[in-house]
Protein backbone atom coordinates (compact mmCIF):
# COMPACT_ATOMS: atom_id res chain seq x y z
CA UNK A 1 94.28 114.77 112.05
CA UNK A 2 91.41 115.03 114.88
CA UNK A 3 87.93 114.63 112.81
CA UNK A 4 85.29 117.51 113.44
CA UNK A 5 81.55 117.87 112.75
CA UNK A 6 82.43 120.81 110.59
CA UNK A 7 84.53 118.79 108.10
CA UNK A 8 82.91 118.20 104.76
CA UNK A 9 82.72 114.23 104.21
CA UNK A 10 85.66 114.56 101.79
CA UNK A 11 87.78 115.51 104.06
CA UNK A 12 86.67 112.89 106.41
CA UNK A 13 86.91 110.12 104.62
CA UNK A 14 90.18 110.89 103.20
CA UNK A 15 91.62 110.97 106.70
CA UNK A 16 89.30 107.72 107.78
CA UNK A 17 88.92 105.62 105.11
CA UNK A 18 86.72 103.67 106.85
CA UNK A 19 84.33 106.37 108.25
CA UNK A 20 81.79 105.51 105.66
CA UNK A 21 81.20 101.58 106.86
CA UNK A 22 81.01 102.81 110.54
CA UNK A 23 78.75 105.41 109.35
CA UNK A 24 76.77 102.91 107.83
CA UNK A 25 77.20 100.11 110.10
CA UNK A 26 76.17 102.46 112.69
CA UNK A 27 73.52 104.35 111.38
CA UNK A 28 72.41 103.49 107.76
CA UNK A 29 74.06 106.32 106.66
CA UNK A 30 76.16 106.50 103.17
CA UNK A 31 75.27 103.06 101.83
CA UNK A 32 72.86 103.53 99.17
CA UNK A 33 71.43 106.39 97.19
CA UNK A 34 68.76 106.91 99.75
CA UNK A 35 71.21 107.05 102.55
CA UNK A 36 73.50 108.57 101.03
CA UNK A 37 75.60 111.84 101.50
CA UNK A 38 77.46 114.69 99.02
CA UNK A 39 81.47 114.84 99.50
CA UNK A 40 81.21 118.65 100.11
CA UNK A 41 78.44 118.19 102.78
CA UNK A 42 79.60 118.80 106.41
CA UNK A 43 79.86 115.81 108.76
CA UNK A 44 77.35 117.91 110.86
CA UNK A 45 74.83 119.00 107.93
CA UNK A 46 74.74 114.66 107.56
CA UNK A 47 73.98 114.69 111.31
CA UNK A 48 71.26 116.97 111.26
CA UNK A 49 69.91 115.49 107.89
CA UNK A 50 69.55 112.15 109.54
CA UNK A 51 67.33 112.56 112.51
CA UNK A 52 69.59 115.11 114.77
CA UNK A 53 72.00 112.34 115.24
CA UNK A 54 74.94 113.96 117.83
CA UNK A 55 78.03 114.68 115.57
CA UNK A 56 79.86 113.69 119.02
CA UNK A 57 78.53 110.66 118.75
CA UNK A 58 79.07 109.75 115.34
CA UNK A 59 82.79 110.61 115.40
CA UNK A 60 82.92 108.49 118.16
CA UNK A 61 81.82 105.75 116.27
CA UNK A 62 84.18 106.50 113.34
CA UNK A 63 87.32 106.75 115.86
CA UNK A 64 86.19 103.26 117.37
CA UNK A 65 85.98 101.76 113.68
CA UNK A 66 89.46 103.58 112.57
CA UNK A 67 91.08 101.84 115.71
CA UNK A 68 89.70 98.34 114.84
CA UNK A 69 90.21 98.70 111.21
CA UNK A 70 93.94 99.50 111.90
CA UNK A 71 94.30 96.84 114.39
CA UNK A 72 93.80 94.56 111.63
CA UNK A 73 96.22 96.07 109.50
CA UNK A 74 99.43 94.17 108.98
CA UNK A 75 102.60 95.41 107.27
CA UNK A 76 104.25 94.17 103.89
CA UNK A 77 107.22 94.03 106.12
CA UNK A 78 105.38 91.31 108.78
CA UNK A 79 103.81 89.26 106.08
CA UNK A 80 107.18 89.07 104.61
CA UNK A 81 108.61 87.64 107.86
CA UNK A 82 105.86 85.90 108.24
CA UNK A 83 106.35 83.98 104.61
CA UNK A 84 109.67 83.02 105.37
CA UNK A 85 108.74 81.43 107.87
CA UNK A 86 104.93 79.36 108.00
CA UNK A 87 101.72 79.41 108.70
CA UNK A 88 100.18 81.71 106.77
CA UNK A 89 97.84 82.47 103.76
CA UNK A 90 97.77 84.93 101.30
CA UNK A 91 94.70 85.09 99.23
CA UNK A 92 94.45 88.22 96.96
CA UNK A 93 90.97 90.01 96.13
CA UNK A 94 91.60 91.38 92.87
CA UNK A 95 90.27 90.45 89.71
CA UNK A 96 91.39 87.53 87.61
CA UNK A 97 93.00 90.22 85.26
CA UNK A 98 94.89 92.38 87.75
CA UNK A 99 96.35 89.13 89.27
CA UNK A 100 97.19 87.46 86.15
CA UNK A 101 98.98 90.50 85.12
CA UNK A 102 101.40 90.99 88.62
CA UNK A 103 100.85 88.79 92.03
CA UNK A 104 102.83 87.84 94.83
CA UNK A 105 104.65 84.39 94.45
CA UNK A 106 102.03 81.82 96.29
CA UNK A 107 98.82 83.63 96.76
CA UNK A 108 96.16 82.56 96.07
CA UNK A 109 93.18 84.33 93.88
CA UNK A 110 89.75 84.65 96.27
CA UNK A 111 87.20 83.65 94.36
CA UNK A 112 84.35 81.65 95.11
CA UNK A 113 85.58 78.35 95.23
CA UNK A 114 88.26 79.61 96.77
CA UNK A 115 85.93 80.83 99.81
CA UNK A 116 83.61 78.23 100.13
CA UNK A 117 87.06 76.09 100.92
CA UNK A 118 88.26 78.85 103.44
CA UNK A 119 85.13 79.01 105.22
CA UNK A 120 84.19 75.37 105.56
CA UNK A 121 87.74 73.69 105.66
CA UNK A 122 90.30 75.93 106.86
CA UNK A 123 90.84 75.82 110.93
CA UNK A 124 88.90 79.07 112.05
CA UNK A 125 92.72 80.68 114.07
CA UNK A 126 95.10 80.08 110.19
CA UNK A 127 96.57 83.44 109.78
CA UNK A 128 94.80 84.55 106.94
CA UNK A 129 96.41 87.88 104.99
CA UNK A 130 94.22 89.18 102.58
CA UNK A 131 95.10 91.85 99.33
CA UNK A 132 93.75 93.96 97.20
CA UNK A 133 95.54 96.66 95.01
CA UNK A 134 95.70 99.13 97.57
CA UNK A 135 94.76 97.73 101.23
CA UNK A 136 91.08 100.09 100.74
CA UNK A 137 88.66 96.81 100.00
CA UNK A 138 89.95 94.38 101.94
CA UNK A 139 88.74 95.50 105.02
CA UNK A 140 85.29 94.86 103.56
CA UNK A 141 86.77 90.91 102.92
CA UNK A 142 88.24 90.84 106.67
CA UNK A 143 84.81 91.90 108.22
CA UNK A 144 82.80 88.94 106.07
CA UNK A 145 85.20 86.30 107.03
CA UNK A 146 85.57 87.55 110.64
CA UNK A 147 81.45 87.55 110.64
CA UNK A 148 81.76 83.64 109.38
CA UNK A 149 84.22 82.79 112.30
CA UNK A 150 87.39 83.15 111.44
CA UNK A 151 89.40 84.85 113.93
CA UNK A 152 92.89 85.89 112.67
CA UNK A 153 92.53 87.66 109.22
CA UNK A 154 94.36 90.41 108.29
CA UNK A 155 94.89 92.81 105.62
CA UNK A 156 98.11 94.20 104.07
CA UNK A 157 98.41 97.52 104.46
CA UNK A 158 98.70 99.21 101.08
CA UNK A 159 97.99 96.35 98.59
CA UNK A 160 99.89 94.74 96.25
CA UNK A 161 101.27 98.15 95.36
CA UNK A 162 102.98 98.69 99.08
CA UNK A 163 104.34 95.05 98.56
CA UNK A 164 106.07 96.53 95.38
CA UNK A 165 107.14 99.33 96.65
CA UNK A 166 108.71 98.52 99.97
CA UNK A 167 108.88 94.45 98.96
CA UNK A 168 109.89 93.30 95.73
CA UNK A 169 110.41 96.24 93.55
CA UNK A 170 110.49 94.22 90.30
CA UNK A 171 106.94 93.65 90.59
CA UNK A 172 105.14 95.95 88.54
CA UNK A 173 103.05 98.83 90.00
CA UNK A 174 99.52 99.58 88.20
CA UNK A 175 97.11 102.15 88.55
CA UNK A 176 93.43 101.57 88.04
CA UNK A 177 91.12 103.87 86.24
């Protein structure tokens, strides 16, 4: 789908998940309540509402962030390869509850010890694969990390919930409310 000024941000961010960090990386736009922006409002009315800004411009932006964001997208089917083999790390982003209840067989829960280890032990290149339920927050993860240094992190596409779909089907899927 080819993004246009006249799409409301609904529709925008359903087709670019990660239009609203470029938007606010970019700009300062859709980060706080101050900043922020109404799913029905047009990509354009957001434009105008913020200093004139070109809609050109801004979907510029938010094509350049899609493309990196996918770039560090990897596959349940890659990771698995890349298990079965070495030389990589999984380290899961969900609560202590959602991975106590269903994880993958030698992750590793992300929580603050866990990341004051990564980012003052691990070499800076380790693969690093990161999950969350559904692959939406740990792009957030992959940008902090890469912003401390390290240089090959990915994140699954699709979460945990991909993995049990495509991967090991006698994981069980969840939905979160």
């Amino acid at each position: 789908m080819t993004a246009t000024a006249e799409m409301t941000m609904a529709e925008l961010l359903e087709a670019y998940p990660g239009a609203q960090r470029a938007l606010f990386r970019n700009y300062h736009i859709g980060g706080c309540l101050s900043c922020g922006f109404r799913p029905e409002e047009t990509l354009a009315g957001v434009c105008v509402r913020n200093e004139g800004i070109d809609p050109e411009e801004v979907l510029s932006k938010i094509q350049a962030g899609h493309e990196a964001e996918e770039a560090i997208m990897i596959d349940p089917e890659e990771v698995k390869a890349l298990r079965d083999g070495a030389g990589v790390e999984i380290l899961d982003l969900r609560t202590a509850e959602e991975f106590d209840a269903v994880h993958i067989e030698g992750t590793h829960r992300f929580d603050q010890a866990r990341m004051q280890d990564v980012l003052s032990r691990w070499p800076k290149d380790h693969l690093l694969v990161l999950l969350d339920h559904d692959g939406k927050r740990s792009l957030d993860a992959a940008a902090y990390l890469a912003g401390h240094g390290l240089t090959n992190v990915k994140c699954l596409r699709g979460g945990i919930d991909t993995w049990s779909a495509k991967i090991d089907p006698n994981l069980p899927r969840y939905t979160l409310e």
